[in-house]
N, C-alpha and C. Protein backbone atom coordinates (compact mmCIF):
# COMPACT_ATOMS: atom_id res chain seq x y z
N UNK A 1 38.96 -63.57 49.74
CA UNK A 1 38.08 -64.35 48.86
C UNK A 1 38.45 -65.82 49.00
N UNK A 2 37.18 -66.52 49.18
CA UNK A 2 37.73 -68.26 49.74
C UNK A 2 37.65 -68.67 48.22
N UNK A 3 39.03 -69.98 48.01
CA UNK A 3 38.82 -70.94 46.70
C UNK A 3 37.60 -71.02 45.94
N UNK A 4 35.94 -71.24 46.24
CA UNK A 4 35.16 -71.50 45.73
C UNK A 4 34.81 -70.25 44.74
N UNK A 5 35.19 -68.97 45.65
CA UNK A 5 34.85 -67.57 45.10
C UNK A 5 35.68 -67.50 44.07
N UNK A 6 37.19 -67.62 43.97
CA UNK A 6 38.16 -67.17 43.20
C UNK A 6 37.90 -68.28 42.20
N UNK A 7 37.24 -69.03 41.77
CA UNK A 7 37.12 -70.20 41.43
C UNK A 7 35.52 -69.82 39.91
N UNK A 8 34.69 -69.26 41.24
CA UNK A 8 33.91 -68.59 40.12
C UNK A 8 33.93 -67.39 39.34
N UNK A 9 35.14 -66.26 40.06
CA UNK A 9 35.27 -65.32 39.81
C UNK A 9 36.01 -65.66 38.30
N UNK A 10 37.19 -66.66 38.32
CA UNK A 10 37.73 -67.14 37.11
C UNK A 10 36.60 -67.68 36.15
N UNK A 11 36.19 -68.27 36.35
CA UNK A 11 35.40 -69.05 35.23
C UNK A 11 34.31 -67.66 34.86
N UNK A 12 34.26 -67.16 35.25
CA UNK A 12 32.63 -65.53 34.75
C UNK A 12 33.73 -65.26 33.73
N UNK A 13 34.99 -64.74 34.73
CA UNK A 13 36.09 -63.64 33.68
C UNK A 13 36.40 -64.46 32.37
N UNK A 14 36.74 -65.73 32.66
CA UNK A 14 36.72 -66.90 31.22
C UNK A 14 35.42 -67.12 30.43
N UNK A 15 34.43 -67.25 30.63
CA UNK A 15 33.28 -66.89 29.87
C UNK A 15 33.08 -65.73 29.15
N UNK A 16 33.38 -64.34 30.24
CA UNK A 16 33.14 -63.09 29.52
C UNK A 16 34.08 -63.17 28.43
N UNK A 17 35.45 -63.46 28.55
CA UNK A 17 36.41 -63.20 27.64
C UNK A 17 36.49 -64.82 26.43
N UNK A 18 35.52 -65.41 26.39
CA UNK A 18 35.29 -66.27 25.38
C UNK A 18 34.33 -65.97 24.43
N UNK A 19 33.42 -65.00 25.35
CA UNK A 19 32.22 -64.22 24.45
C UNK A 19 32.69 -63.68 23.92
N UNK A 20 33.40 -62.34 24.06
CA UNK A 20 34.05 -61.65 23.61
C UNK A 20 35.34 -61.60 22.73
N UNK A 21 35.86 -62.94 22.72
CA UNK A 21 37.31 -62.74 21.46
C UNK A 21 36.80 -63.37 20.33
N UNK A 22 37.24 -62.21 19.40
CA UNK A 22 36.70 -62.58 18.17
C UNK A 22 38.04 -63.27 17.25
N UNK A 23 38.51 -64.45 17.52
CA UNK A 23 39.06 -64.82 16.71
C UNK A 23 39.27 -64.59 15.40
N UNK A 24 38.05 -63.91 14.70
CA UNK A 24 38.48 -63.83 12.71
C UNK A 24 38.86 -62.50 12.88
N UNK A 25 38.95 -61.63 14.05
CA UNK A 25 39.17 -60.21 13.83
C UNK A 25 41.17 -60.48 14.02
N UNK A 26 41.50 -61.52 15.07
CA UNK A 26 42.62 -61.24 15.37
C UNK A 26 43.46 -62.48 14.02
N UNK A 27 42.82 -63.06 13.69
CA UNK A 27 43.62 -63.92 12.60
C UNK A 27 43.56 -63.21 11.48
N UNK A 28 42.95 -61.89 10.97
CA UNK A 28 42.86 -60.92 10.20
C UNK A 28 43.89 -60.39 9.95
N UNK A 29 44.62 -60.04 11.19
CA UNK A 29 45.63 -59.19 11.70
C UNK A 29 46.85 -60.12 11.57
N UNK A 30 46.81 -61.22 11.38
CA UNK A 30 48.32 -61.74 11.17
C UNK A 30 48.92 -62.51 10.22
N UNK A 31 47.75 -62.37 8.84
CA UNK A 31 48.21 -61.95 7.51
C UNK A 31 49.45 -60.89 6.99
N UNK A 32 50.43 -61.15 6.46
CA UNK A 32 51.31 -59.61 6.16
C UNK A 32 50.71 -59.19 5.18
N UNK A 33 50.11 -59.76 4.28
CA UNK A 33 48.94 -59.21 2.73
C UNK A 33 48.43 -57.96 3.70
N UNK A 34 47.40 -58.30 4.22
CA UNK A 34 46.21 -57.76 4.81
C UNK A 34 47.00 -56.59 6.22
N UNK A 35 48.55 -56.68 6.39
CA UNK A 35 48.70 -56.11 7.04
C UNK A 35 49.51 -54.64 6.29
N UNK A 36 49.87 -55.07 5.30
CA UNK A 36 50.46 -54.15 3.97
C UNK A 36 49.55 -53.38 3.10
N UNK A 37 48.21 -53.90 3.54
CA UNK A 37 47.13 -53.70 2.66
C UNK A 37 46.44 -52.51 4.05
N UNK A 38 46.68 -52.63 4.98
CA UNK A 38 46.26 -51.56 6.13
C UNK A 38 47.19 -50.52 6.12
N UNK A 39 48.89 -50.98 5.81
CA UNK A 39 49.30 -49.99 6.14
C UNK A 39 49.41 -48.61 4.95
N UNK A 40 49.00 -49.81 3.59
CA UNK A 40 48.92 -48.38 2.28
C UNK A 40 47.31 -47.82 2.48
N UNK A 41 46.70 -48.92 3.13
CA UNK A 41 45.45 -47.39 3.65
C UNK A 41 45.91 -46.35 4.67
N UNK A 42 46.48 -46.54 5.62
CA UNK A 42 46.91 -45.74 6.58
C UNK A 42 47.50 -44.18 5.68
N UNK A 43 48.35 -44.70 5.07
CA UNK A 43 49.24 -43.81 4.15
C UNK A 43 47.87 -43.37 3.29
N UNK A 44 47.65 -43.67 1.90
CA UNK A 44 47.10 -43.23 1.18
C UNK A 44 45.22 -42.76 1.30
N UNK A 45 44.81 -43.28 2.53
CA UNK A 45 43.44 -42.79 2.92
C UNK A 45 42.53 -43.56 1.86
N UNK A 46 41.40 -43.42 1.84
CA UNK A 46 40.57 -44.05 0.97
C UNK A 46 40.84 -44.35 -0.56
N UNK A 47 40.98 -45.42 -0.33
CA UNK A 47 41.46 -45.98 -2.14
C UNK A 47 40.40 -46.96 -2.51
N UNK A 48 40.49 -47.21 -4.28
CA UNK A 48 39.78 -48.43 -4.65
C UNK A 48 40.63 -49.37 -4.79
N UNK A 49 40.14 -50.76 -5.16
CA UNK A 49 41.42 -52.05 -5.18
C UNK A 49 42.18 -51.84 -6.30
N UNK A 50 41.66 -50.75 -7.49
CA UNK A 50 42.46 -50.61 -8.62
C UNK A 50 44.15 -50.19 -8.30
N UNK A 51 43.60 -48.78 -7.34
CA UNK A 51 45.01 -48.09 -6.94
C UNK A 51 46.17 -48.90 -4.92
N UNK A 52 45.22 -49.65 -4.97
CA UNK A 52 45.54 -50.64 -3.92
C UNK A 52 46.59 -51.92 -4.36
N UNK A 53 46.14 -52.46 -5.68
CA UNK A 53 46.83 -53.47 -6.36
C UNK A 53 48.42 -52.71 -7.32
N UNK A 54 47.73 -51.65 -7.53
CA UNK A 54 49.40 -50.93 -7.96
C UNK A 54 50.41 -51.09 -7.51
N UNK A 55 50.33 -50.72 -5.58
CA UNK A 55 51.49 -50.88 -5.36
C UNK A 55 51.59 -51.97 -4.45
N UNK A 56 50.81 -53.04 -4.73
CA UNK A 56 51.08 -54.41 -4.03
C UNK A 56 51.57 -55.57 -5.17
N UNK A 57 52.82 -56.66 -4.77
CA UNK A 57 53.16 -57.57 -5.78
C UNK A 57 52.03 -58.49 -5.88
N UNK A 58 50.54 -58.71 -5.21
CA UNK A 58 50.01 -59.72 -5.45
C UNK A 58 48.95 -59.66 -6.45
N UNK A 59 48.57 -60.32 -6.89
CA UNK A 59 47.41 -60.43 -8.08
C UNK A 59 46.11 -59.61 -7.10
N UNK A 60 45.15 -58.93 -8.58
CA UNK A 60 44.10 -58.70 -7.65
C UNK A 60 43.05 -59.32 -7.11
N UNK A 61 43.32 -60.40 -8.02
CA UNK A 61 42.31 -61.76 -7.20
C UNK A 61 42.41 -61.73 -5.66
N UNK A 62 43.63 -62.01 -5.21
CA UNK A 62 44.46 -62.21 -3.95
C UNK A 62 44.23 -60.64 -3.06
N UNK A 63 43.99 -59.54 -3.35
CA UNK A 63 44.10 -58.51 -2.79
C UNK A 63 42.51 -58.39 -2.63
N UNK A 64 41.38 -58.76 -3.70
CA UNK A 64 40.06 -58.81 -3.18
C UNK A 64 39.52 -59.45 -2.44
N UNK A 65 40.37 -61.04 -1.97
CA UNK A 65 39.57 -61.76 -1.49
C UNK A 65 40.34 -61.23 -0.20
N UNK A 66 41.51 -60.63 0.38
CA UNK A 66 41.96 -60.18 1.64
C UNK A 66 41.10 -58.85 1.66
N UNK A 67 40.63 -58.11 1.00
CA UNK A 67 40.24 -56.64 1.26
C UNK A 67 38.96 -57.25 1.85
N UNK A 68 38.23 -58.27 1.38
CA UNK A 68 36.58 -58.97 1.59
C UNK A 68 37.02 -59.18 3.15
N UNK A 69 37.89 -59.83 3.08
CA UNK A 69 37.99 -60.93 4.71
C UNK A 69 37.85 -59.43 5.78
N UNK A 70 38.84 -58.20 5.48
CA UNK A 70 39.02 -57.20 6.41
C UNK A 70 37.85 -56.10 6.30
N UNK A 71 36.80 -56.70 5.44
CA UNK A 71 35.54 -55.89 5.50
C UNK A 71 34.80 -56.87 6.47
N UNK A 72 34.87 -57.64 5.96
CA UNK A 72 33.58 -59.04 6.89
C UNK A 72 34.34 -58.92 8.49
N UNK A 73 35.71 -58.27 9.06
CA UNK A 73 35.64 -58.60 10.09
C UNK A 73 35.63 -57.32 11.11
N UNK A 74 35.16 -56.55 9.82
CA UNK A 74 34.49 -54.66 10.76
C UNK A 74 35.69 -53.76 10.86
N UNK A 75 36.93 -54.11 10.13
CA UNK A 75 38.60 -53.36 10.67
C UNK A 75 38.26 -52.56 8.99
N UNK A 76 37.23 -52.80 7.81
CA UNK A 76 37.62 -52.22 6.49
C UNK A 76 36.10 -51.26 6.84
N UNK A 77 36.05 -50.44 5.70
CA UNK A 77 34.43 -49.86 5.54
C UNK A 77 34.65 -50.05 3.66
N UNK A 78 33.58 -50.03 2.74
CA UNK A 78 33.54 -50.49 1.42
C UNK A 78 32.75 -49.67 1.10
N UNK A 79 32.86 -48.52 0.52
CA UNK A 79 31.79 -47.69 -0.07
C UNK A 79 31.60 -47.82 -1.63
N UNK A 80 30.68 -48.08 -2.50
CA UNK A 80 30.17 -48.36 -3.92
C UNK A 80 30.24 -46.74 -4.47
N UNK A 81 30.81 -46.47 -5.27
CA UNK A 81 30.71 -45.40 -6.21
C UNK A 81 30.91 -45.61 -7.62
N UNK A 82 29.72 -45.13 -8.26
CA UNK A 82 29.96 -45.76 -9.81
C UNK A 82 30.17 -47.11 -9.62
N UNK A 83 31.05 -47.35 -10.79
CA UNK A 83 31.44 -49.02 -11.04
C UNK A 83 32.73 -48.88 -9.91
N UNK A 84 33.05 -48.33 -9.03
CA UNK A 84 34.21 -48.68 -8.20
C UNK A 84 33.66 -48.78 -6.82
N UNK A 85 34.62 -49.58 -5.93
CA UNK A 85 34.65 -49.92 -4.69
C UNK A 85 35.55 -49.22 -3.87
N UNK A 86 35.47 -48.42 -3.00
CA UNK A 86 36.42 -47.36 -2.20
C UNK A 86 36.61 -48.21 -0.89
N UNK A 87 37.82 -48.43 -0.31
CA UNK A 87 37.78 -48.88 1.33
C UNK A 87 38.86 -48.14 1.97
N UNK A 88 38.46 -48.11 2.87
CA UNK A 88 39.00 -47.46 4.71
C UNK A 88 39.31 -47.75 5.41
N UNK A 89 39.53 -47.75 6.34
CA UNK A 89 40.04 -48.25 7.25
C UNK A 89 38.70 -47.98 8.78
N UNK A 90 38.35 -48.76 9.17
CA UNK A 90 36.87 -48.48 10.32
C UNK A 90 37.40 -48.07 11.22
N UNK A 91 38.28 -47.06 11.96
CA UNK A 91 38.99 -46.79 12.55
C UNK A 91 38.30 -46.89 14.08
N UNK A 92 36.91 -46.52 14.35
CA UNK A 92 36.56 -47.23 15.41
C UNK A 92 35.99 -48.14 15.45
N UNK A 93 35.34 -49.12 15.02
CA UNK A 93 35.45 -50.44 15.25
C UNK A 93 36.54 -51.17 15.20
N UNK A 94 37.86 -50.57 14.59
CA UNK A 94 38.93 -51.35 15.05
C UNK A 94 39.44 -50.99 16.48
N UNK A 95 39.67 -49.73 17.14
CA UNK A 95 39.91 -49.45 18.12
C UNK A 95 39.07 -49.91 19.11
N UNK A 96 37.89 -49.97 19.13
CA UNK A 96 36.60 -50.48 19.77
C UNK A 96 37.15 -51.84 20.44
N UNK A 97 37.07 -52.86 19.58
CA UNK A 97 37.80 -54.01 19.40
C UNK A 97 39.29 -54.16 20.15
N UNK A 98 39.98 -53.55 19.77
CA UNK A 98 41.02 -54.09 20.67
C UNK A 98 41.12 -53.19 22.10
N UNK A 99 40.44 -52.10 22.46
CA UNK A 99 40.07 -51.82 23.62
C UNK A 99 39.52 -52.68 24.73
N UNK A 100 38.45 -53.60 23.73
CA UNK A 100 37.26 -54.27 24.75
C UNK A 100 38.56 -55.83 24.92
N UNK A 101 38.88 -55.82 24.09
CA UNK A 101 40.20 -56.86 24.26
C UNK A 101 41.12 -56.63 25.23
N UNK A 102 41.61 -55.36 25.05
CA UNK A 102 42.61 -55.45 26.24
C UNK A 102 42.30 -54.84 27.93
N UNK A 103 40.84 -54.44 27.99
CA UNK A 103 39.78 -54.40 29.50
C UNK A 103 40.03 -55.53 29.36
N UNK A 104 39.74 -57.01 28.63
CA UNK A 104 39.45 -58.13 29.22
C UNK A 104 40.88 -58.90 29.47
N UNK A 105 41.33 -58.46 29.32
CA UNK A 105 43.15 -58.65 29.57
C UNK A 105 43.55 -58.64 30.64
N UNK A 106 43.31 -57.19 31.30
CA UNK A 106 43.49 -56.46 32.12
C UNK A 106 42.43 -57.12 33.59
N UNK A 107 41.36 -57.76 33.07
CA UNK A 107 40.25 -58.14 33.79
C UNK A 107 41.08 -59.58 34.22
N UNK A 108 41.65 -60.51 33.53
CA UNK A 108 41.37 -61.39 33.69
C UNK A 108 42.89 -61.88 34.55
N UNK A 109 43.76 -60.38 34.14
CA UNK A 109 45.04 -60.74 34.85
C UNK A 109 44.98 -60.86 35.99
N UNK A 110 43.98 -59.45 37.00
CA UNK A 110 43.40 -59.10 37.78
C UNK A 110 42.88 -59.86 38.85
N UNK A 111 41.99 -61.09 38.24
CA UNK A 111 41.39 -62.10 38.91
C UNK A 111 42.33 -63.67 39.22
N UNK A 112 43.22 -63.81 37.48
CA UNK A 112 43.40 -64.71 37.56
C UNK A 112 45.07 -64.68 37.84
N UNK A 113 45.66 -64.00 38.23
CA UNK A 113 47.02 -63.91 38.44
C UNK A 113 47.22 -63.50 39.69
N UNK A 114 48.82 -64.10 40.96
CA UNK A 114 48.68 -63.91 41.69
C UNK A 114 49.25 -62.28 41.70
N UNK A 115 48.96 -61.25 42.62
CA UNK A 115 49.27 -60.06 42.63
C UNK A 115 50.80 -59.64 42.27
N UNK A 116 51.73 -60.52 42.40
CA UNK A 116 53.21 -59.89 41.87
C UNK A 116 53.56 -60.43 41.05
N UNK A 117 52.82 -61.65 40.36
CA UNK A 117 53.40 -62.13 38.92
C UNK A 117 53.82 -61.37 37.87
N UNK A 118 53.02 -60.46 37.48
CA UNK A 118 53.67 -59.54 36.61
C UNK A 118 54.21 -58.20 36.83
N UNK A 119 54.58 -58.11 38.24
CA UNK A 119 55.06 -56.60 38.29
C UNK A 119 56.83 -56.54 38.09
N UNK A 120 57.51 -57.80 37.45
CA UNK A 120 58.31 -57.86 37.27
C UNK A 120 58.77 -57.78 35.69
């Protein structure tokens, strides 16, 4: 492949992978609130923010407006029952997501790295 090729081949793979990173999904993720708040869903399965704020030290002000951010960025699901709010964990749209993230990883090492840089 001559310079001009490897040249456009980089800049497609840098476009595709600018389309594609969703920044509010990965700044989601590096909250410890919001990461303590995934891992007592993991554990306890579908909860409301009532039994969510129990066993977290933060106010529930602070635990709704992180549970909102991890709904708005497709990693929560929010189901309405009665006067309560139930959330989940979107287990494939989160996997979805960091799949198509790390193809473009994998894509871009591919193109844009020389072949033994990282086999060390």
């Amino acid at each position: 492949m001559d310079i001009q090729n490897t040249a456009k081949t980089r800049a497609e793979v840098l476009k595709e992978f600018t389309e594609v990173y969703d920044a509010r999904f990965f700044k989601a993720l590096s909250e410890p609130v919001r990461i303590q708040i995934l891992g007592y869903l993991m554990l306890q399965g579908r909860s409301d923010i009532g039994s969510i704020t129990e066993n977290m030290p933060q106010d529930r002000s602070v635990i709704s407006r992180h549970l909102n951010h991890l709904q708005e960025v497709g990693i929560l699901c929010c189901e309405k029952e009665t006067r309560h709010m139930y959330y989940h964990i979107n287990a494939q749209t989160f996997v979805d997501k960091l799949e198509l993230f790390l193809t473009l990883i994998k894509k871009s090492i591919s193109v844009c790295c020389p072949p033994d840089c990282c086999s060390k």
